[in-house]
C-alpha atoms as a PDB file:
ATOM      1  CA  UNK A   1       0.000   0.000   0.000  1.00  0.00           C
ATOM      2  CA  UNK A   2       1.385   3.443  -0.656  1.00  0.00           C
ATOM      3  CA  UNK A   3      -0.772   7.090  -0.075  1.00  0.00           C
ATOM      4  CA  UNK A   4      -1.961   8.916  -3.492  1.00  0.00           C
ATOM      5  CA  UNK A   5      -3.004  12.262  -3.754  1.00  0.00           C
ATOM      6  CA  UNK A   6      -6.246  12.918  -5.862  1.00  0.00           C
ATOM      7  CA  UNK A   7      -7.623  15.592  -7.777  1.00  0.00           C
ATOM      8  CA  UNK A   8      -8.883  17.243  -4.296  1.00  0.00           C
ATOM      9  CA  UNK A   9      -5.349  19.261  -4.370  1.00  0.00           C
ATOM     10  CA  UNK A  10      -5.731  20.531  -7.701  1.00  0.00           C
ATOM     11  CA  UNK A  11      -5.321  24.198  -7.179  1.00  0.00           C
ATOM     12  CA  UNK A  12      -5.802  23.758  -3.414  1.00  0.00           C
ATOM     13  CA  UNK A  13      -2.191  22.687  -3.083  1.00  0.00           C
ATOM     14  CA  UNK A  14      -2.162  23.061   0.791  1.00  0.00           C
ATOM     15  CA  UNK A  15       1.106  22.081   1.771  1.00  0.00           C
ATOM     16  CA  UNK A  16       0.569  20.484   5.592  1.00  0.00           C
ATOM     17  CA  UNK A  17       1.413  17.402   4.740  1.00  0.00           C
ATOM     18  CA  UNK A  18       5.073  18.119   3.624  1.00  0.00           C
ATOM     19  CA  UNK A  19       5.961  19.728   6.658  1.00  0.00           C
ATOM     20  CA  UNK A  20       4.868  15.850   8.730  1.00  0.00           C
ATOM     21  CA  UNK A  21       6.090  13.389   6.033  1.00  0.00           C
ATOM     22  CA  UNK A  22       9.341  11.802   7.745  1.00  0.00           C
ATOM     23  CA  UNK A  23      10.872  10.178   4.362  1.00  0.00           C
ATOM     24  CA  UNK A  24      10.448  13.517   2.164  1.00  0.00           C
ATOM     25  CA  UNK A  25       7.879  11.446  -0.823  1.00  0.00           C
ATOM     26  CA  UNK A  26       6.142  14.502  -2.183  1.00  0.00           C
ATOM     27  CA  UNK A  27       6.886  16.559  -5.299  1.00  0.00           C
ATOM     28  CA  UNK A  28       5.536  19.876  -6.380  1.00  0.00           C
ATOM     29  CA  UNK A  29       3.682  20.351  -9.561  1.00  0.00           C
ATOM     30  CA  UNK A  30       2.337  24.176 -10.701  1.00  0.00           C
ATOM     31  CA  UNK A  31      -0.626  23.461  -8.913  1.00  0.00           C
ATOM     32  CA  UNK A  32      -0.648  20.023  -7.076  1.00  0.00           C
ATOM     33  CA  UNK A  33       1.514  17.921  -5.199  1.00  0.00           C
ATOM     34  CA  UNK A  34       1.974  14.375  -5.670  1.00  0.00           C
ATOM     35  CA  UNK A  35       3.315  11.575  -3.447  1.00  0.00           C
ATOM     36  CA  UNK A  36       6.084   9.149  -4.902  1.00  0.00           C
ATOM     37  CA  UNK A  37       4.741   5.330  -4.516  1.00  0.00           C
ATOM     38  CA  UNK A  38       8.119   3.900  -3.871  1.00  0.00           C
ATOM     39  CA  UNK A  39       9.059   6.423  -1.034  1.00  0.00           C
ATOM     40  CA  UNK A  40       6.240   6.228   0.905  1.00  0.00           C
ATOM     41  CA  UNK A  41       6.408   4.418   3.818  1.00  0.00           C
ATOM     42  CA  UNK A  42       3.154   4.106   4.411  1.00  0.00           C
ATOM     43  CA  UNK A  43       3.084   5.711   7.676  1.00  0.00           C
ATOM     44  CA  UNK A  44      -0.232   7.873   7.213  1.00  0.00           C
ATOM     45  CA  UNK A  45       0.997  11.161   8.818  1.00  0.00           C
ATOM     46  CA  UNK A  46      -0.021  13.146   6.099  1.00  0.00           C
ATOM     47  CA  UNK A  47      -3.567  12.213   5.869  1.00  0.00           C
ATOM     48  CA  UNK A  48      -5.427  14.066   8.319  1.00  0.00           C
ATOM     49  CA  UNK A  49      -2.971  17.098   7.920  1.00  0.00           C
ATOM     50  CA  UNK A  50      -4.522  17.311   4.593  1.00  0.00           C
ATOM     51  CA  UNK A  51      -8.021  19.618   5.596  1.00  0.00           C
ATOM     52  CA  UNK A  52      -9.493  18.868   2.034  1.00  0.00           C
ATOM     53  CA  UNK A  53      -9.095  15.047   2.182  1.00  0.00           C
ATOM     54  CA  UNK A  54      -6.846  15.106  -1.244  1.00  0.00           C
ATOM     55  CA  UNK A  55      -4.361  12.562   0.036  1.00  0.00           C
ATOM     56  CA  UNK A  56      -5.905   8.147   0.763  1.00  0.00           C
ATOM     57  CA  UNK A  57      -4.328   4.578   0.566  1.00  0.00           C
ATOM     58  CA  UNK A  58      -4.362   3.381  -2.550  1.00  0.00           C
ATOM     59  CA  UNK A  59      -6.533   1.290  -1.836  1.00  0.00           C
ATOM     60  CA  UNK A  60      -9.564   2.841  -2.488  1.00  0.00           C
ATOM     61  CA  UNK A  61     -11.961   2.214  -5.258  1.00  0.00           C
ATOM     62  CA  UNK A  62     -11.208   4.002  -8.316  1.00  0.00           C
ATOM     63  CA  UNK A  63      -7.746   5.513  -7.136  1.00  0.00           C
ATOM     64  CA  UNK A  64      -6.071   3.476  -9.909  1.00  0.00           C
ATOM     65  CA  UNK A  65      -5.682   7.133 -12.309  1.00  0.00           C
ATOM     66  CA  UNK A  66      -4.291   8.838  -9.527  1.00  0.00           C
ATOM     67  CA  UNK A  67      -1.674   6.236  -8.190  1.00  0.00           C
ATOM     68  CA  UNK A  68      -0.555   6.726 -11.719  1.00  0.00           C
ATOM     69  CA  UNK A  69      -0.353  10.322 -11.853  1.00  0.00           C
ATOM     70  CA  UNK A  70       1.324  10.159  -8.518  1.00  0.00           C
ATOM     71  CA  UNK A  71       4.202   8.134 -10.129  1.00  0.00           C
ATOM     72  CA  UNK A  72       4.504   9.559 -13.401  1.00  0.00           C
ATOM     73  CA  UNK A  73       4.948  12.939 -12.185  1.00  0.00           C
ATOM     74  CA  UNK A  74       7.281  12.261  -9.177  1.00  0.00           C
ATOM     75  CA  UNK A  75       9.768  11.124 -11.458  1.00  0.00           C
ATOM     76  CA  UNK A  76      10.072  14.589 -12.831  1.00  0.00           C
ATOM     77  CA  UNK A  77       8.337  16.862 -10.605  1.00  0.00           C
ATOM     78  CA  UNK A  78      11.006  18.976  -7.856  1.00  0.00           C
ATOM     79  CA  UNK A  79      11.039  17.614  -4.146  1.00  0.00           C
ATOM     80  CA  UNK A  80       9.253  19.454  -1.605  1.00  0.00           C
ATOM     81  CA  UNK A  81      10.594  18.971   1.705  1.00  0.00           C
ATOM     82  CA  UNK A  82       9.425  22.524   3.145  1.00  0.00           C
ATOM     83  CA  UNK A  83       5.578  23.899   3.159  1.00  0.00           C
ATOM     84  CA  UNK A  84       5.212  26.886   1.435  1.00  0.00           C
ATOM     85  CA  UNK A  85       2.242  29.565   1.574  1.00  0.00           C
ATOM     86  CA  UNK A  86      -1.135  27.846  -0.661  1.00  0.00           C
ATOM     87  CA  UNK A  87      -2.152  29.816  -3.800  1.00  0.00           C
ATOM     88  CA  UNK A  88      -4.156  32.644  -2.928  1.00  0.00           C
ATOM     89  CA  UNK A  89      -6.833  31.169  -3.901  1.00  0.00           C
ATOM     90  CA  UNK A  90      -7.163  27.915  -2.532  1.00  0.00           C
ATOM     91  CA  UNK A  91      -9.972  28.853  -0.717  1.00  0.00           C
ATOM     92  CA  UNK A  92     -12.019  29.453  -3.551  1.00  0.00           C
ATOM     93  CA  UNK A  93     -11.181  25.837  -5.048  1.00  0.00           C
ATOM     94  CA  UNK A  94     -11.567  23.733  -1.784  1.00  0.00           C
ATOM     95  CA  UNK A  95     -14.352  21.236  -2.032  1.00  0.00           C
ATOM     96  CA  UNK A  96     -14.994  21.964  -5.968  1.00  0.00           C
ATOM     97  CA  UNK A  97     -15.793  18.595  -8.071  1.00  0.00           C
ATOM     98  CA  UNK A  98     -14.370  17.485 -11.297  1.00  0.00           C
ATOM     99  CA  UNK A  99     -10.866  19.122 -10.815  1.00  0.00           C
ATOM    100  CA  UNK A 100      -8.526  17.556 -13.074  1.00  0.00           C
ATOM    101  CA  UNK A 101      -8.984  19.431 -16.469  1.00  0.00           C
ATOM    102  CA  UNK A 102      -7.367  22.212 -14.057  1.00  0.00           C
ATOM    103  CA  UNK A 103      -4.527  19.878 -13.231  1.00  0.00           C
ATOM    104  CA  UNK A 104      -0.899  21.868 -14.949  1.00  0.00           C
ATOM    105  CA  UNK A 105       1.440  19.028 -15.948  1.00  0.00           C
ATOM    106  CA  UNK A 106       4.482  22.017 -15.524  1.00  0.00           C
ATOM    107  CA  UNK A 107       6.403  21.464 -12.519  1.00  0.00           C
ATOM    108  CA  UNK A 108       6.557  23.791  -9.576  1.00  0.00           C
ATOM    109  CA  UNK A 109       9.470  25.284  -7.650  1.00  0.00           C
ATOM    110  CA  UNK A 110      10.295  22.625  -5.381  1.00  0.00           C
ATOM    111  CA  UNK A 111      12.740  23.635  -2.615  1.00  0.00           C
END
């Protein structure tokens, strides 16, 4: 099992969970993060950090897309390893359906 994060973050990209993640597995697009499957430990910490529920096991139904958007993208996305401020507005996208013909393959900063 590894942690995925889904289309919730898409241009939410509310970093919490990089500040608690002990093994340094995500990596910043423009306006998402995603997790690296073969870093994760599995631990969990980052899940309830998240406050709009973008990050489960991969486990769950229908997260088969996202566990490979996760990978794909870690491989040439920048590692985060320090939260930075959200977008300015996050706010407005929190809780919106049907994100991912928002999602921006372009990589972010990183650290």
């Amino acid at each position: 099992m590894t942690f995925v994060v889904n289309e919730s973050c898409i241009r939410c990209k509310i970093m919490d969970c990089v500040d608690v993640c002990p093994v340094d597995c995500f990596y910043e697009g423009e306006n998402m993060l995603v997790i690296h499957p073969d870093e994760c430990i599995d631990c969990g910490v980052c899940v309830p950090e998240c406050p709009v529920d973008a990050i489960q096991p991969d486990t769950e139904p229908g997260l088969e897309k996202w566990l490979s958007l996760n990978a794909e993208y870690a491989k040439i996305w920048p590692n985060i390893t320090v939260k930075k401020a959200p977008p300015p507005d996050s706010k407005e996208w929190e809780g919106k359906p049907d994100k991912l013909p928002y999602f921006s393959p372009n990589p972010g900063a990183g650290d």
